[in-house]
Protein backbone atom coordinates (compact mmCIF):
# COMPACT_ATOMS: atom_id res chain seq x y z
CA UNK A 1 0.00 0.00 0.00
CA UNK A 2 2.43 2.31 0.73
CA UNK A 3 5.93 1.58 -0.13
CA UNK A 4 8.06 3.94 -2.59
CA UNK A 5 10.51 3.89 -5.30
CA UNK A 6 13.73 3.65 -3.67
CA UNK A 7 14.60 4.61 0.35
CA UNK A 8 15.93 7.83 -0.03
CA UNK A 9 14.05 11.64 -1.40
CA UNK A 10 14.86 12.88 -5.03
CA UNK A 11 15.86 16.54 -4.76
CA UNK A 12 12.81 19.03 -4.95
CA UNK A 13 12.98 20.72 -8.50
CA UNK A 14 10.97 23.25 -6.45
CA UNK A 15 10.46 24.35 -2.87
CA UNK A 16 8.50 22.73 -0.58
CA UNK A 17 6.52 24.80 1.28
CA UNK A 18 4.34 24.60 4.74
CA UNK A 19 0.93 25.86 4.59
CA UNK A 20 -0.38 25.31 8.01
CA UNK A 21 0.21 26.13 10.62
CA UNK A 22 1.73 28.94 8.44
CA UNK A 23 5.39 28.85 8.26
CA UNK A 24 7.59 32.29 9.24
CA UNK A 25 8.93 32.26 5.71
CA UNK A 26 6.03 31.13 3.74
CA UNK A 27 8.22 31.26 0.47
CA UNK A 28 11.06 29.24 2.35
CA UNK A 29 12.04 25.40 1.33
CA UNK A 30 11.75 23.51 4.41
CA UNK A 31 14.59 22.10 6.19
CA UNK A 32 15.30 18.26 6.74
CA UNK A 33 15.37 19.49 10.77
CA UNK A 34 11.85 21.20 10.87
CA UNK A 35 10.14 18.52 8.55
CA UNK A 36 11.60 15.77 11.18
CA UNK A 37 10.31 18.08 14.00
CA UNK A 38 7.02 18.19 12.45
CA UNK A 39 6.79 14.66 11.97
CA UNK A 40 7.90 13.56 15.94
CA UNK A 41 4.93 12.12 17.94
CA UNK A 42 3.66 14.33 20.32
CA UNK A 43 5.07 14.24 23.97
CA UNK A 44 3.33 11.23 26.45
CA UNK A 45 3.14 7.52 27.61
CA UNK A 46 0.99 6.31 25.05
CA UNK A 47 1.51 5.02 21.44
CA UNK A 48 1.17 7.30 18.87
CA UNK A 49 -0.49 5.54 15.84
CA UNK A 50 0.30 7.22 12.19
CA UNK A 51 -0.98 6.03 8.98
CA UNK A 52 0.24 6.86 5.63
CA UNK A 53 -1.05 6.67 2.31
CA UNK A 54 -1.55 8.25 -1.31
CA UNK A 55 -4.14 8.78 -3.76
CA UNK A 56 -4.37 10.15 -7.00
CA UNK A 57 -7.12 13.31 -7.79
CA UNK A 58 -9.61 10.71 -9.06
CA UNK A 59 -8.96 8.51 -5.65
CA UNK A 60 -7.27 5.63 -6.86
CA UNK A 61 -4.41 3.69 -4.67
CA UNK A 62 -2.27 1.82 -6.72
CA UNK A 63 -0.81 1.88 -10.20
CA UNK A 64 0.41 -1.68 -11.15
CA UNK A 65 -0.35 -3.28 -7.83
CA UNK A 66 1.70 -1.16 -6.32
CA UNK A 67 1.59 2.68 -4.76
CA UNK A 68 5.08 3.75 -6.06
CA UNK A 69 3.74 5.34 -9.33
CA UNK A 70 1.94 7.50 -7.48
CA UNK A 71 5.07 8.99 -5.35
CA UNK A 72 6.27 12.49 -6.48
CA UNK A 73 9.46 13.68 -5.18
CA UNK A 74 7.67 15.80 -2.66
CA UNK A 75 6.50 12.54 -1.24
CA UNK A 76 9.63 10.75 -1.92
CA UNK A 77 11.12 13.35 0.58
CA UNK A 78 8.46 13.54 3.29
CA UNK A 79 7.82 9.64 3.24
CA UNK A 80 11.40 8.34 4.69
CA UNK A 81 11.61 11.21 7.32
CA UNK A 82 7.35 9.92 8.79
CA UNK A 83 9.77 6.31 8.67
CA UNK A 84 12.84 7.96 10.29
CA UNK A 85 10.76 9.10 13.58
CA UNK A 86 9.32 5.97 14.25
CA UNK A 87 9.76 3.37 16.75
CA UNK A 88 8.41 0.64 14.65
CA UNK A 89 7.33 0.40 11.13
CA UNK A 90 4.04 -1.84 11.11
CA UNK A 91 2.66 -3.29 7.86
CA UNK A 92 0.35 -6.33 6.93
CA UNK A 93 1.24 -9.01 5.29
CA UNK A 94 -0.78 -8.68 2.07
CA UNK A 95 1.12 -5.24 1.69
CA UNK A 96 4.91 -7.17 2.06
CA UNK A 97 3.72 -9.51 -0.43
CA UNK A 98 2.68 -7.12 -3.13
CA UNK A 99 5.10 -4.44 -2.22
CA UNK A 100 8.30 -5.80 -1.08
CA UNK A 101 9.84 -4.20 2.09
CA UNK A 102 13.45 -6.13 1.61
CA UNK A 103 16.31 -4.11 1.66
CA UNK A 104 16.95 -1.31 3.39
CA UNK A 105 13.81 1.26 4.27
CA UNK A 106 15.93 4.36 5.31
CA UNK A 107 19.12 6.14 3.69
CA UNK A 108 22.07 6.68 5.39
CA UNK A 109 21.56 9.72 6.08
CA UNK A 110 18.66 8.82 8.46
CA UNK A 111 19.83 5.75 10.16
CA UNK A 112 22.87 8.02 11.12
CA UNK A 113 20.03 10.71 11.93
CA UNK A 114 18.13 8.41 14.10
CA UNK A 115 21.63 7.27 16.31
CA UNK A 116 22.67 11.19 16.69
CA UNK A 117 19.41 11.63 18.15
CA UNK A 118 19.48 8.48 20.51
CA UNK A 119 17.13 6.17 18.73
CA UNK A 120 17.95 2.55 17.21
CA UNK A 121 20.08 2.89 13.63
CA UNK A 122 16.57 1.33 12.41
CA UNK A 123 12.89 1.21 13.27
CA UNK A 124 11.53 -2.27 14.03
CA UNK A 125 9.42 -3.59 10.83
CA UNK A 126 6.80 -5.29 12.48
CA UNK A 127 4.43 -7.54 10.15
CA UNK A 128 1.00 -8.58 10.93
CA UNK A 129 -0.44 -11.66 9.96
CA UNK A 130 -2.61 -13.94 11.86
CA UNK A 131 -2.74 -17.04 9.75
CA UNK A 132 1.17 -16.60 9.62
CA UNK A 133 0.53 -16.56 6.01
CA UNK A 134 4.10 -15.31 4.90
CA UNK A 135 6.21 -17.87 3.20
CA UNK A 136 9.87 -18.08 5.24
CA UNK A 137 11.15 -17.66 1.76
CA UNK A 138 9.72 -13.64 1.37
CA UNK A 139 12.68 -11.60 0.38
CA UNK A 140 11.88 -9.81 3.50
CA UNK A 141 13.11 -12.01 5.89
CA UNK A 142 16.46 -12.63 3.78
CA UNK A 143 17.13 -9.21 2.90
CA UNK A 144 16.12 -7.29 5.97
CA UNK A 145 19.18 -5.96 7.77
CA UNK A 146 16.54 -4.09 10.28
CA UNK A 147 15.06 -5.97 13.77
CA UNK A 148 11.57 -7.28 12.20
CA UNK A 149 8.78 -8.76 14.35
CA UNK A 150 5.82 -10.60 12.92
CA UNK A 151 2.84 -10.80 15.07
CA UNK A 152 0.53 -13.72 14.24
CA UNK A 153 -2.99 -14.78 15.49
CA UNK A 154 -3.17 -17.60 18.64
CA UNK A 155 -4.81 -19.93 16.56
CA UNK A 156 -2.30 -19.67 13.68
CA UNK A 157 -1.39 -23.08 12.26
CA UNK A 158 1.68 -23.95 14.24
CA UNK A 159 3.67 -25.31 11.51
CA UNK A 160 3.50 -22.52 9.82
CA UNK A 161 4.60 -20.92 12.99
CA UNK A 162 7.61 -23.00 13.63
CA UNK A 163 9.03 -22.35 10.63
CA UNK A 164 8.51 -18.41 9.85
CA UNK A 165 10.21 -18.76 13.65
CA UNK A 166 13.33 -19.78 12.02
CA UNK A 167 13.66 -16.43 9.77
CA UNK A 168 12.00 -13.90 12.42
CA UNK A 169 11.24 -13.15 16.00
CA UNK A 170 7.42 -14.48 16.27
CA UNK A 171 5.09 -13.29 19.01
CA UNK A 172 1.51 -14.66 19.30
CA UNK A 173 -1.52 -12.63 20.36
CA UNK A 174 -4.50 -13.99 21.43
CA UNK A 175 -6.28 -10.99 18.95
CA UNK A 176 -4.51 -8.28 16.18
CA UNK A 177 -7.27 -5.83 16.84
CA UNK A 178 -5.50 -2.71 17.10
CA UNK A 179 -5.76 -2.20 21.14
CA UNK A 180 -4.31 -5.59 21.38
CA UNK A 181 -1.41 -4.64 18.77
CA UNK A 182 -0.42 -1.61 20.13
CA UNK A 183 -0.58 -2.56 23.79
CA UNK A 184 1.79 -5.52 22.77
CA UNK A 185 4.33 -2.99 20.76
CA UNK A 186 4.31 -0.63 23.94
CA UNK A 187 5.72 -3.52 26.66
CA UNK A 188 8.43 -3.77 23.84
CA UNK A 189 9.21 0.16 24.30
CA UNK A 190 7.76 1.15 20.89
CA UNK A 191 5.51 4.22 21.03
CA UNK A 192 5.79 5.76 18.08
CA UNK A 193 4.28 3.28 15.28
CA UNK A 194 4.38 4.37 11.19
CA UNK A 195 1.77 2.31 9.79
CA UNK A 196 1.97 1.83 5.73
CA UNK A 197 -1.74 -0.62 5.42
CA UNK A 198 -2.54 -2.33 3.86
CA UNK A 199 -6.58 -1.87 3.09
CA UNK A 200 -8.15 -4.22 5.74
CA UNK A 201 -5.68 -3.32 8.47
CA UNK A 202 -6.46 0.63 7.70
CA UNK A 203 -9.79 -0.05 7.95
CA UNK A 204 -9.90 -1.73 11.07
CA UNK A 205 -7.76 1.08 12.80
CA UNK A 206 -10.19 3.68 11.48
CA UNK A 207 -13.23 1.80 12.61
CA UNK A 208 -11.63 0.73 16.26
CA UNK A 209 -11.13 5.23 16.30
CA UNK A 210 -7.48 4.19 16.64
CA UNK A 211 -5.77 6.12 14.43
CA UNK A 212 -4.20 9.75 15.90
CA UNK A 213 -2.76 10.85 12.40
CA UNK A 214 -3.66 10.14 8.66
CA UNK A 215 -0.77 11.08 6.25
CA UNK A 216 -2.50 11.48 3.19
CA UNK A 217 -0.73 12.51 0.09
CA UNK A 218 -2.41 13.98 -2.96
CA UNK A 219 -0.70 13.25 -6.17
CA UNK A 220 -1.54 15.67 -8.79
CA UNK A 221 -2.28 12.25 -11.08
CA UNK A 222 -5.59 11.13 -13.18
CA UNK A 223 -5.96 7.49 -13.32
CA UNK A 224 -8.96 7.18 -14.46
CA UNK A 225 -10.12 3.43 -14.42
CA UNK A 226 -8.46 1.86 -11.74
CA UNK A 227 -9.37 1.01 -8.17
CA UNK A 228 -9.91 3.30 -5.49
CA UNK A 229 -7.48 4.33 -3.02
CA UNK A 230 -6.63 2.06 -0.08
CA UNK A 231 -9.05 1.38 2.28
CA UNK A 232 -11.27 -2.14 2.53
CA UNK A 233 -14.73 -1.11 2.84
CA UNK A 234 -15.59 -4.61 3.93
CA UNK A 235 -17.34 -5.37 6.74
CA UNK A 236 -19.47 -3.69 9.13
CA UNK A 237 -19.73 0.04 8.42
CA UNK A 238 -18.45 1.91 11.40
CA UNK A 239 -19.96 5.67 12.60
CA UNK A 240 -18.08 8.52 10.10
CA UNK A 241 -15.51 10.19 12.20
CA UNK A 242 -14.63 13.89 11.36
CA UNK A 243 -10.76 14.48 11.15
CA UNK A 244 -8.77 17.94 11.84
CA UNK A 245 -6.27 19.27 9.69
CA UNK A 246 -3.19 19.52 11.49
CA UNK A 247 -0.33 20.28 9.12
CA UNK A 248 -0.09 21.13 5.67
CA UNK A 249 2.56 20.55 2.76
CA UNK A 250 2.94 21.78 -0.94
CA UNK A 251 5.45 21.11 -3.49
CA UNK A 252 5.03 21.64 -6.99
CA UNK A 253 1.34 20.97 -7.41
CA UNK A 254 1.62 17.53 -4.45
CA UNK A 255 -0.48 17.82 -1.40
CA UNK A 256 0.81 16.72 1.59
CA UNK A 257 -1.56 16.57 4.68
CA UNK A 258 -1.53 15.36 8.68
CA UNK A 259 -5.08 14.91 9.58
CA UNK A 260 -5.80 14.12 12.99
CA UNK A 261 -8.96 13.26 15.26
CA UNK A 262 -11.42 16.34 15.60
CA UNK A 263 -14.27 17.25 17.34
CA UNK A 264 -17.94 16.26 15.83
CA UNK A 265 -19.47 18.45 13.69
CA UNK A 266 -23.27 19.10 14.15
């Protein structure tokens, strides 16, 4: 759902700008210090849960199976740096399939970022899957140099337990409802959690009201055609939730925006 082109940002061909809350120098590019700033989880004991995604003008996810086609360099440049503040980087399993996530998720530049500033050289990738679906054989375990953690379901079928156990640290839950997932990533110290979808596990944060910022990039794209952007609308329909803006990005005609949970609106 929400992997890109490539760890690193492409150099901006053009400035990018902050449009709320209104920046002292409107006109000024942003710094890699103030967009890291901006991205930090607020200040508290709790996790902080961030989503991510992109969409084209005409609302459509994916170009190929895949998000990357979407990604502008504006988002190519904001994308690693929501990464490089995290704790852990948590993703479902349909999403490493069809996206990837082997290799290295973060430039040099921000692993050595991340140690300057007292954190681990990497986030933890943690994947969810409760069948334990993944095949030991995924590029990800093999070509992962980052800590990864998959969290499976208590009635997963233990042989497929046993052996994804031999590629990856595997903890059981008895549920991966997001309470249960979160509470289980804060006894391991990690607050902060980037999460990149896919579709059913966005949907169940947003219907659980567990989700305290929405990343949401608008490419300036048509796509006319394809399918819509990614979120399962599956299952029972939960009540709409109105969302605040918090922060604001532009760069050459890309949207950038932090949404985060608002009051109701009569």
């Amino acid at each position: 759902m929400r992997l890109r082109a490539g760890p690193g940002a492409d150099l901006p061909l053009v400035a990018m700008r902050r449009l709320l809350p209104t920046h002292p120098s409107p006109a000024a590019e942003l710094s890699d210090e103030e967009l890291l700033a901006d991205a930090a989880a607020p200040a508290g004991d709790g996790v902080f849960v961030r989503f991510n995604m992109v969409t084209s003008l005409d609302g459509v996810g994916v170009l190929d199976g895949a998000s990357a086609g979407l990604g502008t360099s504006a988002d190519r440049r904001l994308f690693p740096r929501l990464r490089a503040v995290s704790d852990a980087i948590v993703v479902g399993s349909g999403t490493v399939r069809a996206e990837g996530y082997e290799g290295e998720l973060l430039p040099p530049e921000l692993r050595a970022w991340r140690t300057q500033h007292g954190l681990a050289e990497r986030p933890v990738t943690v994947i969810l899957s409760a069948r334990a679906s993944l095949s030991p054989e995924a590029p990800v375990f093999s070509s992962s140099p980052g800590p990864l953690l998959l969290l499976v379901g208590a009635d997963a079928p233990a042989e497929r337990v046993a052996a994804l156990r031999a590629v990856a640290e595997v903890q059981a839950l008895a549920s991966l409802e997001p309470d249960a997932v979160s509470a289980a990533l804060l006894a391991r110290g990690l607050r902060h959690l980037h999460h990149e979808g896919g579709p059913r596990v966005l949907r169940d944060y947003l219907a659980a009201g567990a989700v305290d910022s929405l990343c949401l990039t608008l490419s300036p794209l048509l796509a006319p055609g394809r399918p819509a952007a990614g979120i399962d609308s599956s299952g029972d329909a939960a009540a709409p939730a109105w969302m605040s803006l918090h922060r604001l990005y532009e760069q050459d005609s890309t949207l950038l925006a932090d949404y985060r949970p608002g009051a109701s609106r009569a």
